[in-house]
Protein backbone atom coordinates (compact mmCIF):
# COMPACT_ATOMS: atom_id res chain seq x y z
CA UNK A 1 80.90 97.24 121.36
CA UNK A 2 79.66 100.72 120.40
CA UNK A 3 77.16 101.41 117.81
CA UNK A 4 79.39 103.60 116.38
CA UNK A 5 83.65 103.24 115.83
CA UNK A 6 85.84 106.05 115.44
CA UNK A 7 88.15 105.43 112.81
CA UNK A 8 91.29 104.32 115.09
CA UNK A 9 88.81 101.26 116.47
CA UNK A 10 86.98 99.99 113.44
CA UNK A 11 90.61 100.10 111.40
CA UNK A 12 91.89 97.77 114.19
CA UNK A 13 89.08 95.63 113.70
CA UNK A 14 89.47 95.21 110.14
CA UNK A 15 93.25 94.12 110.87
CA UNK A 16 91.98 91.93 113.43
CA UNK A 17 90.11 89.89 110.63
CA UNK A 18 93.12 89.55 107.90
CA UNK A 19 96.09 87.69 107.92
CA UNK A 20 99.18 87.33 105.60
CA UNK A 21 98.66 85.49 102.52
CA UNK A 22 100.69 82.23 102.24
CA UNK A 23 103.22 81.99 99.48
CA UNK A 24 103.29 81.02 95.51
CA UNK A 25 106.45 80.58 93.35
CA UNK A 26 106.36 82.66 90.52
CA UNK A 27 108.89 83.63 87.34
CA UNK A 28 110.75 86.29 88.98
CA UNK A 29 108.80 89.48 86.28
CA UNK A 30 105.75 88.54 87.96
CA UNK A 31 107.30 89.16 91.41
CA UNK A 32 107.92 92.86 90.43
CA UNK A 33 105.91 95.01 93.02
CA UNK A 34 105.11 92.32 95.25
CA UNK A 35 106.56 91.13 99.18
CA UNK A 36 109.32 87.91 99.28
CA UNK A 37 108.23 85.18 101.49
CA UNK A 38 110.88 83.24 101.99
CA UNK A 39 115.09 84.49 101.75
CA UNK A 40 116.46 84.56 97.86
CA UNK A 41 120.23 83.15 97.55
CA UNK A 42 122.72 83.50 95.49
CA UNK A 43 124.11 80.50 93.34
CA UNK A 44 127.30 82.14 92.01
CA UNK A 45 129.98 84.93 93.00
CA UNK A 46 129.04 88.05 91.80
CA UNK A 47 130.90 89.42 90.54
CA UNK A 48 131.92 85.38 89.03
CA UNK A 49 135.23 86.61 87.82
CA UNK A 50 137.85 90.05 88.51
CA UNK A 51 136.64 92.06 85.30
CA UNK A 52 137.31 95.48 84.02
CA UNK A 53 134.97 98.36 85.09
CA UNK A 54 136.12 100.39 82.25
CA UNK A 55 137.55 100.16 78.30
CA UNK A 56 141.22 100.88 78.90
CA UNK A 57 144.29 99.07 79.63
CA UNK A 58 145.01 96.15 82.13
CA UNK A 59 148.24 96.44 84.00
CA UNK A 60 150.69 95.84 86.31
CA UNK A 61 150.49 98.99 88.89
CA UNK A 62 154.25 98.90 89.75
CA UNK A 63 154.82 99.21 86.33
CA UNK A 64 153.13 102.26 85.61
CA UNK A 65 154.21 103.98 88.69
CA UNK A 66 155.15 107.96 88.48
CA UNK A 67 153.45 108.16 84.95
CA UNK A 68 152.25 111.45 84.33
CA UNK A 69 151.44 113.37 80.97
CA UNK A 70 154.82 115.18 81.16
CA UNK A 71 156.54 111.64 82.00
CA UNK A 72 154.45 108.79 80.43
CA UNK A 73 155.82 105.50 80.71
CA UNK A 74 155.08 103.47 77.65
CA UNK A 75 154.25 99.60 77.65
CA UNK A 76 153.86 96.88 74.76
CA UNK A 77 150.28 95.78 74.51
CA UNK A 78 150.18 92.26 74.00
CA UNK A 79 146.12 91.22 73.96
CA UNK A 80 142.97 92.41 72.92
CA UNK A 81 140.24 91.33 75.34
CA UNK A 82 136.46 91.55 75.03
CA UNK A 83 133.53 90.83 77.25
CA UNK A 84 133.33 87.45 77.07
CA UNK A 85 136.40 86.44 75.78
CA UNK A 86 138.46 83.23 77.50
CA UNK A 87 141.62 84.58 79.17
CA UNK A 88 142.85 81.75 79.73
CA UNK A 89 146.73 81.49 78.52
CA UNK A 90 146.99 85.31 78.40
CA UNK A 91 149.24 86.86 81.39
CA UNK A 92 150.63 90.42 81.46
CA UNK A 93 154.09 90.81 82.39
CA UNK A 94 156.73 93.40 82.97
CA UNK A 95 156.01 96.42 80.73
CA UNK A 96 153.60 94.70 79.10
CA UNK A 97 149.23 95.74 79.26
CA UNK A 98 146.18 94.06 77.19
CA UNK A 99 143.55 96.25 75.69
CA UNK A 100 140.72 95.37 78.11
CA UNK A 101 136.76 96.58 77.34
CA UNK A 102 134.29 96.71 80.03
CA UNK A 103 133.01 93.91 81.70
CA UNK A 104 136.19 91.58 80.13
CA UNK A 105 137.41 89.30 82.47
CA UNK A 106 141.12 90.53 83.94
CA UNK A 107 143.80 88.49 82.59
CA UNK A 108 146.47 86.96 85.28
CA UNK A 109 149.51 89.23 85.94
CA UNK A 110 147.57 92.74 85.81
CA UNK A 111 146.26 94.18 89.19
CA UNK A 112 144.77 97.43 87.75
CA UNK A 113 143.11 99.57 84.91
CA UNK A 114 143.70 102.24 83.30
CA UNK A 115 140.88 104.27 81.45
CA UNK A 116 141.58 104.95 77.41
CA UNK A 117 141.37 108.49 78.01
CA UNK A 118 144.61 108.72 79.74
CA UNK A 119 146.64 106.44 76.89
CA UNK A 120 147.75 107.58 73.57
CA UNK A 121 149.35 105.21 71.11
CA UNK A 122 153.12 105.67 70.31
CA UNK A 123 153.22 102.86 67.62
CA UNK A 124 150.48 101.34 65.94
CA UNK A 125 146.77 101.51 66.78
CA UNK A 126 146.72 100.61 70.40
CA UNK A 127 145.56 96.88 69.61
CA UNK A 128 147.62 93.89 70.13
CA UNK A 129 151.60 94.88 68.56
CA UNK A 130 151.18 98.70 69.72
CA UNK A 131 153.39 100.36 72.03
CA UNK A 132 150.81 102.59 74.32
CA UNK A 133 152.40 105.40 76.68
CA UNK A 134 150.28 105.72 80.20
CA UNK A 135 149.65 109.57 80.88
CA UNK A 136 148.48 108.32 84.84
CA UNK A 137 149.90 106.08 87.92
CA UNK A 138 146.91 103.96 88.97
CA UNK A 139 146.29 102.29 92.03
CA UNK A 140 146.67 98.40 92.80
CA UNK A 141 142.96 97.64 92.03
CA UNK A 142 141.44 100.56 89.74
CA UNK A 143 138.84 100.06 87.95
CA UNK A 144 138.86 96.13 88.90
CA UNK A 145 135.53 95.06 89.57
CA UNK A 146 136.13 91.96 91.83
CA UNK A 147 134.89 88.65 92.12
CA UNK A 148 132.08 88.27 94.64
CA UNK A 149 132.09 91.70 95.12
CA UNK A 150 128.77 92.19 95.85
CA UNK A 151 127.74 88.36 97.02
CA UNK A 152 129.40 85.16 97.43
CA UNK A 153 127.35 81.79 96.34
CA UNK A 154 124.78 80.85 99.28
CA UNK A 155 124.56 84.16 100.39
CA UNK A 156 120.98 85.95 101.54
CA UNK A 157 120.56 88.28 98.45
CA UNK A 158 117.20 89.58 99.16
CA UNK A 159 115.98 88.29 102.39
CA UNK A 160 111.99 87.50 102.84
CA UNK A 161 109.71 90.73 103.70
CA UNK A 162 111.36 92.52 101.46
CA UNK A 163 109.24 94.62 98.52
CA UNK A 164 110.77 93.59 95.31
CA UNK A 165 111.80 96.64 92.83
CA UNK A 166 113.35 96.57 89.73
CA UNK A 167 116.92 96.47 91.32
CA UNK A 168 115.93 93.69 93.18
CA UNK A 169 114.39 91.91 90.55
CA UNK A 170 117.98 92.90 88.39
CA UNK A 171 120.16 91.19 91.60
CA UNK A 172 117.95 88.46 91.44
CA UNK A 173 118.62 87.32 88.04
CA UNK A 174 122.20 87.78 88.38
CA UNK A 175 122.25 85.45 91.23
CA UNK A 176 120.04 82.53 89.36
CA UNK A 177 116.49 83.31 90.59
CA UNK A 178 114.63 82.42 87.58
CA UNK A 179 111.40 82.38 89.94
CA UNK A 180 110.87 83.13 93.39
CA UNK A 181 108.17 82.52 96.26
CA UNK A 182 106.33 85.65 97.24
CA UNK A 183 103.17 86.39 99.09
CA UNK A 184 99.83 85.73 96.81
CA UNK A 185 97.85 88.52 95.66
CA UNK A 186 94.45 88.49 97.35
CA UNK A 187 91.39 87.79 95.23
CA UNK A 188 88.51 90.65 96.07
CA UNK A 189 85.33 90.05 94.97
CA UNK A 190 83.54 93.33 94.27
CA UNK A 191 79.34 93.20 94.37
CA UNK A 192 77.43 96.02 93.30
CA UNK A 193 74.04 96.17 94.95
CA UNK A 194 70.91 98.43 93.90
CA UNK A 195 67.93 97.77 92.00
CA UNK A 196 68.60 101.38 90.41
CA UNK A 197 72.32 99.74 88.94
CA UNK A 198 72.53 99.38 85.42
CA UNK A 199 76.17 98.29 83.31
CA UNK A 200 77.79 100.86 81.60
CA UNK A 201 77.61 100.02 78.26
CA UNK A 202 73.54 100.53 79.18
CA UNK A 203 72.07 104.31 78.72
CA UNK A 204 70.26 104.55 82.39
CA UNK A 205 66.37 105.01 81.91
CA UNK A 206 63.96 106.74 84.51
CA UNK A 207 65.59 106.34 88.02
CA UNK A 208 68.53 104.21 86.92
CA UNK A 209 72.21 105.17 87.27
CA UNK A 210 75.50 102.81 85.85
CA UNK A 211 77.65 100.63 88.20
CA UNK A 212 80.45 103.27 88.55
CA UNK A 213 81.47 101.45 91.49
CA UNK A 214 82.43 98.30 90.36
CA UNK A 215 84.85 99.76 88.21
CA UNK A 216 86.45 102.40 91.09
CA UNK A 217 86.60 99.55 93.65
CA UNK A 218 87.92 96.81 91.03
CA UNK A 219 90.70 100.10 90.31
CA UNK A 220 91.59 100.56 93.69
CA UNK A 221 92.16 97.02 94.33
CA UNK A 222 94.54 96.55 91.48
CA UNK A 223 96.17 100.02 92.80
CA UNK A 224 96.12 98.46 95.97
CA UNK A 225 97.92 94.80 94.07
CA UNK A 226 95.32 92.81 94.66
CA UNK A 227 92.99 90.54 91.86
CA UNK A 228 89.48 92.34 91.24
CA UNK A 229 86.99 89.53 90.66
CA UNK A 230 83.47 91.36 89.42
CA UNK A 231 80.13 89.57 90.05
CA UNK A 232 76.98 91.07 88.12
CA UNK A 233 74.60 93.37 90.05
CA UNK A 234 72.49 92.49 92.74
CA UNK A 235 69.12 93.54 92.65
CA UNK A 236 67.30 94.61 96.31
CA UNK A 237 66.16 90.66 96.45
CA UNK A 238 67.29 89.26 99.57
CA UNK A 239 67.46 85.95 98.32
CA UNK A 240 69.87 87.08 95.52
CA UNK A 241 71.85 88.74 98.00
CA UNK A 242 72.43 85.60 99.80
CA UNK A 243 73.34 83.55 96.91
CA UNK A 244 76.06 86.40 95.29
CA UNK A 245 77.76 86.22 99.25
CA UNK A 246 78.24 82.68 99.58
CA UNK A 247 79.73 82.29 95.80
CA UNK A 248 82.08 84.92 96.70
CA UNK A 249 83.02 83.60 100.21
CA UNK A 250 83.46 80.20 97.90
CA UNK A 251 85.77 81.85 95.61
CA UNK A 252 87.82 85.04 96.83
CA UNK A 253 90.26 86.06 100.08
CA UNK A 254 88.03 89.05 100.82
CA UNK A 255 84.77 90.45 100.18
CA UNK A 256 83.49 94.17 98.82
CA UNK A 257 80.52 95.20 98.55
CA UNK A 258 78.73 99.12 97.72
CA UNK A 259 75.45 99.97 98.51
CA UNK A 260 73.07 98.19 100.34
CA UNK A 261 74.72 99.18 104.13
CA UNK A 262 72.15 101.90 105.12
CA UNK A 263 68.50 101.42 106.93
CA UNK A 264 66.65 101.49 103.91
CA UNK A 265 63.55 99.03 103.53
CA UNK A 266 65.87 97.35 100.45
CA UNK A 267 68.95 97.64 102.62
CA UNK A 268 69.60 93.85 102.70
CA UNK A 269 73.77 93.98 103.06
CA UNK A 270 73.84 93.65 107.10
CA UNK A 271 70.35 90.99 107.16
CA UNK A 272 72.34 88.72 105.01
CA UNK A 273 75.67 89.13 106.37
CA UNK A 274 74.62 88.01 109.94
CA UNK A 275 72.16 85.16 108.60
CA UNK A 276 75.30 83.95 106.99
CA UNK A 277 78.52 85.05 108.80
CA UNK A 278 79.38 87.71 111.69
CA UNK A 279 78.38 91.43 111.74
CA UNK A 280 81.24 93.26 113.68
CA UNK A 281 80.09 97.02 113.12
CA UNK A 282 78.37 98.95 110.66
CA UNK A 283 78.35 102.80 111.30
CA UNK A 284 82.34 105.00 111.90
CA UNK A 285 82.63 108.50 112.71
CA UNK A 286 83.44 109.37 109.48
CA UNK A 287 82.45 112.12 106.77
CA UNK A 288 81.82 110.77 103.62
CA UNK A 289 80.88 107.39 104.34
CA UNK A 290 79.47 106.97 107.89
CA UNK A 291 78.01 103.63 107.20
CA UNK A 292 80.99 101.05 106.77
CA UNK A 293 80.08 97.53 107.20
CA UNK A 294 82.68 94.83 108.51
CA UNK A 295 82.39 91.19 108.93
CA UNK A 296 83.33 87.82 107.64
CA UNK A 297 81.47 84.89 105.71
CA UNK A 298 82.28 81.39 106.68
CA UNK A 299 86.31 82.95 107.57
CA UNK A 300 86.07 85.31 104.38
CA UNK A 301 86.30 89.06 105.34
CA UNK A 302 83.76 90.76 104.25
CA UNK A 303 83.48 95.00 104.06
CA UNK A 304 80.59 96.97 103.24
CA UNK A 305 81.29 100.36 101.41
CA UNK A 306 77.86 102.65 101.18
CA UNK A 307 76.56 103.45 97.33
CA UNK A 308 77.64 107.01 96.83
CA UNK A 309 80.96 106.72 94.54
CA UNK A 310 83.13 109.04 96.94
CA UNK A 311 81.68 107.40 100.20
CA UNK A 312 83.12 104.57 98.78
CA UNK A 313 86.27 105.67 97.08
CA UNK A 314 86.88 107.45 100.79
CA UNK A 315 86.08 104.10 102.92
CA UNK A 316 88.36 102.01 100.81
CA UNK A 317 91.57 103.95 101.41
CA UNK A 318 90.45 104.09 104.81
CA UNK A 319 89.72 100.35 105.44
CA UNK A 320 90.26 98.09 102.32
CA UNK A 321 93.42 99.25 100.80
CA UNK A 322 95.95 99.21 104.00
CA UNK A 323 94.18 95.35 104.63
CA UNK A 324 95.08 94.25 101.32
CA UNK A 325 98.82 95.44 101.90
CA UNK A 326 98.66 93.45 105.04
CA UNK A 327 97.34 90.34 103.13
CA UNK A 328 100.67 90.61 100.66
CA UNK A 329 102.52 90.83 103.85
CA UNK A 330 103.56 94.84 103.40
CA UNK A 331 104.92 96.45 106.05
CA UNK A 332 104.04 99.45 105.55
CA UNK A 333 100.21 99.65 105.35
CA UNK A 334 99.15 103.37 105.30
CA UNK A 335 99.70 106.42 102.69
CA UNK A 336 102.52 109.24 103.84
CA UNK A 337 100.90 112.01 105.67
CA UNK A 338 101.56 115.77 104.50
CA UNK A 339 101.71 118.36 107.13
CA UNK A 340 100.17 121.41 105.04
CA UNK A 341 97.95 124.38 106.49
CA UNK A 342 94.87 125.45 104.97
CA UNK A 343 94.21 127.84 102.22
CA UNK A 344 90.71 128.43 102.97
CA UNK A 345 87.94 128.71 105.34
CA UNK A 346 86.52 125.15 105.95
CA UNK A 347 83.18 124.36 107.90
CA UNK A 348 82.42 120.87 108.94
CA UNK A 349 79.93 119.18 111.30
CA UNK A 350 81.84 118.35 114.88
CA UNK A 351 80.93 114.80 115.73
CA UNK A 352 82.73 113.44 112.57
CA UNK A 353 86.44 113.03 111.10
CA UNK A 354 86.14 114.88 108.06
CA UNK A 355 88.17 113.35 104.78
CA UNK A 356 88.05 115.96 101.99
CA UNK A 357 88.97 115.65 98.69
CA UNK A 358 91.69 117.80 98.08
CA UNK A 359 95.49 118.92 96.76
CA UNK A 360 98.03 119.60 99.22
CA UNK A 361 101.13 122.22 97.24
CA UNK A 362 104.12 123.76 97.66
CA UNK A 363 103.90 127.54 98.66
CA UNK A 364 105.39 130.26 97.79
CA UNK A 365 107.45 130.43 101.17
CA UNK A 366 108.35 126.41 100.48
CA UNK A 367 105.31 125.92 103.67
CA UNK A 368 102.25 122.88 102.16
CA UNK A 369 99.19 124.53 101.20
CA UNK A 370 96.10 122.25 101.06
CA UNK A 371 93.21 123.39 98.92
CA UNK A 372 89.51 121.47 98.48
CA UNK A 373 90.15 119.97 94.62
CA UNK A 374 86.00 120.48 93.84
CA UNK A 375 83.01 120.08 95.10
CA UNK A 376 82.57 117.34 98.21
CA UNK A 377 78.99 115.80 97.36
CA UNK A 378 80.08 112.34 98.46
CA UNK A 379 77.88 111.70 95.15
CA UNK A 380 80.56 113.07 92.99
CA UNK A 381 84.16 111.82 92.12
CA UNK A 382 85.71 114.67 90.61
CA UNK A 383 87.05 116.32 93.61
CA UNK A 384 88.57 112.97 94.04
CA UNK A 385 89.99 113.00 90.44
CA UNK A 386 91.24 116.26 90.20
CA UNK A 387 92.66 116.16 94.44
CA UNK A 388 95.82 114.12 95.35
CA UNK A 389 94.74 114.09 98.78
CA UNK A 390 92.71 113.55 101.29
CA UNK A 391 92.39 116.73 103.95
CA UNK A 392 91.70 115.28 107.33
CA UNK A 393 90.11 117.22 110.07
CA UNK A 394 89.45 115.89 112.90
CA UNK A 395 86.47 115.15 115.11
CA UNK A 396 85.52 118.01 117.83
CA UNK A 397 85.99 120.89 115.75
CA UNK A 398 83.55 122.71 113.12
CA UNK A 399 85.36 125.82 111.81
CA UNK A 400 88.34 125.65 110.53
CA UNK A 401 90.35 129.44 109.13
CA UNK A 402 92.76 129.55 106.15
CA UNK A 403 96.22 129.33 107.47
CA UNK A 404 95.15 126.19 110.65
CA UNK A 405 97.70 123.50 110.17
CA UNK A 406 96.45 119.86 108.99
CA UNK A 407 97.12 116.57 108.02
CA UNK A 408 97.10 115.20 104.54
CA UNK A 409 96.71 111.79 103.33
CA UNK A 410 98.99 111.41 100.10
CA UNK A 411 96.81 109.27 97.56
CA UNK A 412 99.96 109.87 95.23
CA UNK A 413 102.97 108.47 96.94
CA UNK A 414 103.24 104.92 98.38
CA UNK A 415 103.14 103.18 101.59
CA UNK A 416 106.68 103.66 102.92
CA UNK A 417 107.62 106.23 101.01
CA UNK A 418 109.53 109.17 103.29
C-alpha cells in the first residue's frame, strides 16, 4: 500500500470500512430526510371513496349534454353535500344535481362535476330547492376524483431505498403509516486533540486557541444527518488518548478525530490507533489537508482530520460526509459537480489535488464563473463561509489562467440533486 493515496484510492478505502446501518421504526415526522428500509403499504384505497375535485355541481353527464351559455340547460338541485357528509340515501336522477364542495364524497346516480363558475341560479340560492341552469357540457368523469386513484390497499406506496420528502411523508399518512422503519442515523463521536485547545466559552491565554473544530465537525455531521456525540479535549497525553478512543469505539458507529495526525513529538493519533485497532493510511494527495488518517477500533471506523479548521472542514466533505450517506443507506453519496471556468489566475503546487474555497456564478453570457471566496490559509474558515464551493484542480498542473475550464464541488445543493 503506498505511503501516500490519491484521493480516488483512500475514498475507496473509507467505503471499504462502512456499511449500511440496520433499521429502527420511528413516528413517520422523524423519518423526514432520512432512507426507507423496508417497502411502506397502503392500508386503504386512496382515494377511499369517488369525491368531488371541485365546489360545483354533481351530475348526470347525459343530462347536461349541449349546455352552453347561449343554451343552458337547467336542473333541480336536490342536496347539499359537504366534505364529510354521509351520502348515503342521496341519488341524483334525471334533471336533477346536488351542490357538491370539494373533497365531498359523490353521491350515486351522478358521473360528473361541474365547477360553480359555470352555474347561475334561476330560482332560489343554488342550495337544496333551487333550480340551477348549467352554462357547460361536461365529460363522464370531470372533476371526479376516484377511488383508489392513486393506490389500492396492499399496494407498495413508497418502496425501501427511497429518501423520504415531505410528499412522501404526506402519502404516507394517507395510507396509515403512523411510523415507519428507516435506516438509523449514525452516532459520530467527534475528539478534539491539542494541548493548545481550550472551550469556547474560555478567553485563550498565551499559546492557546478554542476548539473551533468540535463545533464545525459536530455541524457537518448533522448537515451530513448523522448524531454528533462531543467528548472533552484531549490533551497530548498518550494515555488519555487511549482511554477517549476506546469509550468512543464503546459508544458510537464511527469515529472523528482533528489534530493529532501529523509527525509531531505530541502527535499521538496514529501510535494509539494501531496499539488499539488498524492503521490503513495516513497521508492523500490533497491540498488543504494532506494528512488524513483512516482506520477502525475494535470494527468502529475511525478517521483522522488534521487541526487546521479548513484542513478539516475540506477532508470531511471529502471522506466523512459521503460515508455517513452510505451508513443511512443513500444512494447518492457525493455533492453535484459544476462545470465553471476560472475567473482568475490560479497557482498551485503540482503533486497535489488542489480544493479551494470558492463561489462558482452565473455569467454574464449564462457560462459558470468560479472565483476564490477569500483567502486559502487552511488556518482560516472564511473563504469556506463566504464560498459555496469547492474549486478542484487537479494533480499535474501548477498554473492555471482565467478563462481554463474546472470542476466545482457544490457544498450548496444535495447529493442527487441534477
Amino acid at each position: 500500500m503506498p505511503e501516500t493515496m490519491t484521493v480516488e484510492q483512500a475514498r475507496e478505502l473509507v467505503f471499504e470500512r462502512v456499511s449500511v446501518l440496520p433499521s429502527e421504526e420511528v413516528p413517520l415526522l422523524e423519518a423526514l430526510g432520512r432512507v426507507l428500509a423496508s417497502d411502506a403499504s397502503s392500508d386503504i384505497d386512496v382515494a377511499p371513496f369517488d369525491n368531488s375535485a371541485m365546489d360545483g355541481f354533481a351530475v348526470r353527464a347525459s343530462d347536461v349534454a349541449g349546455a352552453s351559455e347561449d343554451a343552458p340547460v337547467t336542473l333541480d338541485v336536490i342536496a347539499h353535500i359537504g366534505a364529510g357528509d354521509d351520502v348515503a340515501g342521496i341519488t341524483v336522477g334525471p334533471a336533477q344535481a346536488a351542490r357538491i364542495m370539494t373533497g365531498a364524497a359523490m353521491p350515486a346516480g351522478a358521473d360528473s362535476v361541474v365547477m360553480v363558475e359555470y352555474t347561475r341560479p334561476v330560482e332560489g340560492d343554488g342550495s337544496v330547492g333551487s333550480r340551477v341552469a348549467f352554462l357547460r357540457a361536461p365529460i363522464v368523469g370531470e372533476h371526479v376524483r376516484r377511488r383508489g386513484e392513486e393506490v389500492r390497499a396492499g399496494d407498495v406506496v413508497i418502496g425501501a431505498g427511497d429518501v423520504l420528502g415531505p410528499a412522501a411523508i404526506g402519502l404516507l399518512a394517507a395510507t396509515g403509516n403512523a411510523s415507519v422503519a428507516v435506516h438509523r442515523r449514525p452516532r459520530v463521536a467527534i475528539i478534539s486533540t491539542g494541548s493548545e485547545l481550550v472551550e469556547v466559552d474560555q478567553a485563550p491565554g498565551p499559546g492557546k486557541i478554542r476548539n473551533s473544530n468540535s463545533y464545525s465537525i459536530a455541524a457537518q455531521v448533522i448537515a451530513a444527518g448523522g448524531v454528533p456525540v462531543r467528548y472533552p479535549i484531549v490533551p497530548d497525553e498518550i494515555a488519555a488518548t487511549r482511554t477517549a478512543f476506546e469509550r468512543a469505539a464503546d459508544e458510537c458507529d464511527f469515529i472523528v478525530t482533528s489534530g493529532g495526525v501529523s509527525v509531531g513529538d505530541f502527535d499521538y493519533v496514529k501510535p494509539v490507533l494501531e496499539e488499539l485497532g488498524e492503521l490503513t493510511f495516513c497521508k492523500v494527495m490533497m491540498r488543504p489537508g494532506n494528512p488524513q488518517t483512516l482506520g477502525s477500533i475494535r470494527g468502529v471506523p475511525f478517521f483522522g482530520l488534521p487541526g487546521n479548521p479548513t484542513s478539516t472542514y475540506v477532508g470531511f466533505e471529502i471522506f466523512v460526509r459521503p460515508a455517513l450517506r452510505l451508513m443511512q443507506g443513500f444512494k447518492h453519496l457525493d455533492r453535484p459537480m459544476t462545470k465553471a471556468v476560472l475567473g482568475h489566475d490560479v497557482k498551485k503546487k503540482q503533486d497535489r489535488r488542489y480544493y479551494l474555497r470558492g463561489r462558482v456564478e452565473s455569467g454574464p453570457g449564462g457560462e459558470y464563473i468560479a472565483t476564490l471566496s477569500g483567502s486559502q490559509s487552511s488556518a482560516l474558515l472564511t473563504a469556506a463561509h463566504r464560498g459555496n464551493c469547492l474549486v478542484v484542480l487537479p494533480e499535474g498542473e501548477g498554473f492555471f489562467e482565467a478563462g481554463t475550464p474546472v470542476a466545482c464541488m457544490r457544498l450548496d445543493i444535495e447529493e442527487g440533486t441534477p
